[in-house]
C-alpha atoms as a PDB file:
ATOM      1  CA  UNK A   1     -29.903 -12.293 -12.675  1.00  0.00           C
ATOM      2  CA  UNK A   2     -28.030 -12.570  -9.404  1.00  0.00           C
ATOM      3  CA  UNK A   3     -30.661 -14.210  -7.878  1.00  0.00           C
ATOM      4  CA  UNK A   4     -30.735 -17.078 -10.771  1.00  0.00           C
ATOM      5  CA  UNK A   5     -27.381 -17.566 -10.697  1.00  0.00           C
ATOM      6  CA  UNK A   6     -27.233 -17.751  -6.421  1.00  0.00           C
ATOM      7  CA  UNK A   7     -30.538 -20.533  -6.541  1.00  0.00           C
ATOM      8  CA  UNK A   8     -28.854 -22.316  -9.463  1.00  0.00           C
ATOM      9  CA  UNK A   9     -25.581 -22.858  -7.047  1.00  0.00           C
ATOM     10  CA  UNK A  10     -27.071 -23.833  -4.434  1.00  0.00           C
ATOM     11  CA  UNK A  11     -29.623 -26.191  -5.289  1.00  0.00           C
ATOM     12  CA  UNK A  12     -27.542 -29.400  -5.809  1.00  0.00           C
ATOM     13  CA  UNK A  13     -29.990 -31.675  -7.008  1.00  0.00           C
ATOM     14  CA  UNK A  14     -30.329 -30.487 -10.236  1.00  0.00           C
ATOM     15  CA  UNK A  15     -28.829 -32.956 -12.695  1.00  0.00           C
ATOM     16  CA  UNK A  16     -26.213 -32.866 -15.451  1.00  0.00           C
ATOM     17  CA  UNK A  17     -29.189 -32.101 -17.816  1.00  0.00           C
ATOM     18  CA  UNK A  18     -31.116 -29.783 -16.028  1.00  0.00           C
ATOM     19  CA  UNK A  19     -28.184 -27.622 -15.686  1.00  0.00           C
ATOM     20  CA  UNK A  20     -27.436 -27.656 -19.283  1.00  0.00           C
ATOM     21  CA  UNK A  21     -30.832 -26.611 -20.404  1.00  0.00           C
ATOM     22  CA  UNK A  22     -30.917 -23.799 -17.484  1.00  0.00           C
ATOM     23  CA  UNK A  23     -27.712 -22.253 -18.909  1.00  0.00           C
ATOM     24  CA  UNK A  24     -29.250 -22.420 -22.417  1.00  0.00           C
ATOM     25  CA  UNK A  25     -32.430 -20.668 -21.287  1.00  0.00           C
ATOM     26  CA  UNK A  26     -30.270 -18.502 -19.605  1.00  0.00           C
ATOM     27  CA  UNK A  27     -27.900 -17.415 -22.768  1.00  0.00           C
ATOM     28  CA  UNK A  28     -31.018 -17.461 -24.777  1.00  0.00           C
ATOM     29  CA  UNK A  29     -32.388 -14.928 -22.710  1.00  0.00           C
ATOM     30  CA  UNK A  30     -29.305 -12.809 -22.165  1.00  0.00           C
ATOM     31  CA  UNK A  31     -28.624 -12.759 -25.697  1.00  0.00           C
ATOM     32  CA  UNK A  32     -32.346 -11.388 -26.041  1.00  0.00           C
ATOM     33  CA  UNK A  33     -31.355  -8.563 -24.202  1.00  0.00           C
ATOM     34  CA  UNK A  34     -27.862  -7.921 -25.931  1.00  0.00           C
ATOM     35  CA  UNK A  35     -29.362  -7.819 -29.064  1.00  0.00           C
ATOM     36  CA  UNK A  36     -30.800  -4.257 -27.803  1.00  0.00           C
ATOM     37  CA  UNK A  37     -28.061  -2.683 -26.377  1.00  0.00           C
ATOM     38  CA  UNK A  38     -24.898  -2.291 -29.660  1.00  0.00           C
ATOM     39  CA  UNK A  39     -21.692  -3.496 -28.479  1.00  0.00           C
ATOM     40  CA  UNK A  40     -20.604  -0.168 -29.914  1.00  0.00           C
ATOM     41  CA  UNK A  41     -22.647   1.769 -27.948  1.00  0.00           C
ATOM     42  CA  UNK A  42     -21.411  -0.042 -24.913  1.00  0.00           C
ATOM     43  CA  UNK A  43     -17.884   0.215 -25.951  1.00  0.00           C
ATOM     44  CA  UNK A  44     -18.018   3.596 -26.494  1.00  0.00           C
ATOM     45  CA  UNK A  45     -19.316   4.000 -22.739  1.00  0.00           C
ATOM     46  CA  UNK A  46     -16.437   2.570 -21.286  1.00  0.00           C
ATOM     47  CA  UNK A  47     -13.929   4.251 -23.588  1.00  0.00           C
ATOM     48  CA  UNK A  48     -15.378   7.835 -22.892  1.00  0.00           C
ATOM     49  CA  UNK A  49     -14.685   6.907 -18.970  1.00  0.00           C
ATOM     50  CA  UNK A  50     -11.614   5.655 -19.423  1.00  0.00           C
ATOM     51  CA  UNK A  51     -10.275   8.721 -20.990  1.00  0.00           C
ATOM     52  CA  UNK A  52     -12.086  10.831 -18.467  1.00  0.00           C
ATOM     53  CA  UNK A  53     -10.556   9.246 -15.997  1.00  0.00           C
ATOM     54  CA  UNK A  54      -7.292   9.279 -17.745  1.00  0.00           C
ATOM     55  CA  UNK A  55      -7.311  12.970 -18.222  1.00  0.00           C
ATOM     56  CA  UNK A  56      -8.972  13.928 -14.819  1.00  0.00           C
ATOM     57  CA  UNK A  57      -5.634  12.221 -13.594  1.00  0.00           C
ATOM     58  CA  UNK A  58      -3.064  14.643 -15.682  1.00  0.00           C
ATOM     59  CA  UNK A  59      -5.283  17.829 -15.279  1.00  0.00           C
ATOM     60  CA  UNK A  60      -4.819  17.204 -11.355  1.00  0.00           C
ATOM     61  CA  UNK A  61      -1.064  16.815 -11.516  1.00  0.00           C
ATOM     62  CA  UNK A  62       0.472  19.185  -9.375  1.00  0.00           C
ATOM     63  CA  UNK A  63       2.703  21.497 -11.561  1.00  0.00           C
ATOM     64  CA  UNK A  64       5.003  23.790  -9.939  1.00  0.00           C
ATOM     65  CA  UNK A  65       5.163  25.977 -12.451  1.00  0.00           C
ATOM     66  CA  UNK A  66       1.720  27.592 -12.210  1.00  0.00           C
ATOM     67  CA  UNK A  67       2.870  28.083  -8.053  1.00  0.00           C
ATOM     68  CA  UNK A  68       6.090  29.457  -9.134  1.00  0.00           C
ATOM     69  CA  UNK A  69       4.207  32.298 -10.962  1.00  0.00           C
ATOM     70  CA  UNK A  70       2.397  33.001  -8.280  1.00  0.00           C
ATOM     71  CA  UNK A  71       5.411  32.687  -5.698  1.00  0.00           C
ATOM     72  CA  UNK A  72       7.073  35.147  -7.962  1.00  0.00           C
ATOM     73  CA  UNK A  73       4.322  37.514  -8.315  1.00  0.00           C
ATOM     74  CA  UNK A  74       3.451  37.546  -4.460  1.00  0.00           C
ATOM     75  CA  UNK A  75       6.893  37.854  -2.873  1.00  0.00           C
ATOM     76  CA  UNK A  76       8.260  41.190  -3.116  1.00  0.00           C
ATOM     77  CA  UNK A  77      11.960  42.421  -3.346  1.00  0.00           C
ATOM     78  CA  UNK A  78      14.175  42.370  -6.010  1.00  0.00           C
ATOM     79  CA  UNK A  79      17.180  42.074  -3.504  1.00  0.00           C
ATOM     80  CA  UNK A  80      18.827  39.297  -2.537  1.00  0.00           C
ATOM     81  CA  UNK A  81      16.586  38.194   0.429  1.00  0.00           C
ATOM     82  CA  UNK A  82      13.311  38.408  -1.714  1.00  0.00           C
ATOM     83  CA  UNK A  83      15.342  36.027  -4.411  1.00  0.00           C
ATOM     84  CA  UNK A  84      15.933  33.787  -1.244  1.00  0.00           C
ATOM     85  CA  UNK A  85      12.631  33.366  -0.146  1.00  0.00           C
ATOM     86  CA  UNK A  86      11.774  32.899  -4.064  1.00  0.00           C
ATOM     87  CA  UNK A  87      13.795  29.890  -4.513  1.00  0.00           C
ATOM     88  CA  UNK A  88      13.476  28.378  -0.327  1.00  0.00           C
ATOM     89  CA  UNK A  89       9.867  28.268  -1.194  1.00  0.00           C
ATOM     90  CA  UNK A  90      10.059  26.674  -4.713  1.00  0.00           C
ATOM     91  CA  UNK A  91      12.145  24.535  -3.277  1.00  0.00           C
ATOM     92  CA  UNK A  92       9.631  23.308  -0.519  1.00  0.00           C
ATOM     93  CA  UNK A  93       7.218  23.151  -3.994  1.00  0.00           C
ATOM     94  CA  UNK A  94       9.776  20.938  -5.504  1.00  0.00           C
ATOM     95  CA  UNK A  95       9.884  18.581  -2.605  1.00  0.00           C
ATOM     96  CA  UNK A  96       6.141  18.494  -1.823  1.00  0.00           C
ATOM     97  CA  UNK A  97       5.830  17.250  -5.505  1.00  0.00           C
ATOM     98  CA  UNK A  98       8.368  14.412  -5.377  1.00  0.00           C
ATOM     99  CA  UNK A  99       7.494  13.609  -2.481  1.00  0.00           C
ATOM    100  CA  UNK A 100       3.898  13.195  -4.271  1.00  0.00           C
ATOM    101  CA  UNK A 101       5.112  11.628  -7.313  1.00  0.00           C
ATOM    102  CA  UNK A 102       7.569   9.284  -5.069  1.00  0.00           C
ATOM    103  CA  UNK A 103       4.380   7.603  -3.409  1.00  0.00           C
ATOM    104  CA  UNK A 104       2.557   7.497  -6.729  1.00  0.00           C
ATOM    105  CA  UNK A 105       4.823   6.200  -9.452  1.00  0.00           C
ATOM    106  CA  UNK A 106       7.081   3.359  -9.056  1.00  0.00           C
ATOM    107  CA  UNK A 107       9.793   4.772 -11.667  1.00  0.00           C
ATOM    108  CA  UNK A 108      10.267   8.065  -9.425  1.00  0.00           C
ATOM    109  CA  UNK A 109      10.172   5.677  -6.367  1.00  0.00           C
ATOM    110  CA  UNK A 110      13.184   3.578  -8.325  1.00  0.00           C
ATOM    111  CA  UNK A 111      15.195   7.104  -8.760  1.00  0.00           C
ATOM    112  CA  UNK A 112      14.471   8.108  -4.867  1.00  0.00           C
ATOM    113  CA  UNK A 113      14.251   5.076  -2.791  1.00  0.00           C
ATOM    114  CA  UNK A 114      14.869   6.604   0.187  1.00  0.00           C
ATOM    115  CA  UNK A 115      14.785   9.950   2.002  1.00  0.00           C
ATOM    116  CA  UNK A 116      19.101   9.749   1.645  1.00  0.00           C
ATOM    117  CA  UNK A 117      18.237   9.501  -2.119  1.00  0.00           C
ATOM    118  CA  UNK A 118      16.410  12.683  -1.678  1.00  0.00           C
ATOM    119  CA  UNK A 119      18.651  14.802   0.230  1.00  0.00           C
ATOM    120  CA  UNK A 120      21.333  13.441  -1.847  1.00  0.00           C
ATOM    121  CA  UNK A 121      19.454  14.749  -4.722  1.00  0.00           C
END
C-alpha cells in the first residue's frame, strides 16, 4: 500500500486522468478489504487499548498511603523519636510524589511553580 502510494508520488507524468482512475482503483480495492474487517470490531480494538492504557496509568500512581502502612509497620517505637522518623520519612514520601506529579500534570505544576512554592508549601 505504501509502496503504491510512494510510485504514485513520484511518477509525475501521470495525467489529471490517470490519477483519478488510480485513486478509484485504489478506494475500490481498499473498500474490498474494509468490507471484511467490522468497523465495530475495529473500534472496539482501539477502545479496549485506550482504557488499558488509561487504567495502567492510575494503577501506577504512586500512593503514599500504601508506603505509609508500611513506614508505620516497619519503624519501631512508640516514643517520640520513632513518631519522628514516622512523619520525616512520610514527609520525604510526600515530596518524592509532588515532585512526581509536579513534572507530570500541568495543574500541580500551576499550584507549585517553583521549588519556593514548595518549601513555602
Amino acid at each position: 500500500m505504501e509502496s503504491i502510494a510512494y510510485t504514485h508520488k513520484s511518477d509525475n507524468t501521470m495525467t489529471r486522468g490517470s490519477q483519478k482512475r488510480f485513486f478509484e482503483k485504489l478506494s475500490i480495492y481498499c473498500d474490498k478489504y474494509a468490507e471484511q474487517i467490522p468497523v465495530t470490531f475495529v473500534l472496539g480494538f482501539y477502545v479496549t487499548l485506550v482504557v488499558n492504557r488509561w487504567w495502567n496509568q492510575f494503577v501506577n500512581l504512586p500512593w503514599p498511603d500504601r508506603l505509609m502502612f508500611l513506614i508505620s509497620s516497619c519503624v519501631q517505637g512508640r516514643d517520640e523519636y520513632g513518631r519522628l522518623i514516622r512523619r520525616t520519612l512520610m514527609r520525604y514520601v510526600n515530596l518524592t510524589s509532588l515532585l512526581i506529579f509536579r513534572s507530570v500534570s500541568t495543574a500541580v505544576y500551576k499550584r507549585f511553580p517553583t521549588m519556593d512554592h514548595v518549601v513555602g508549601a
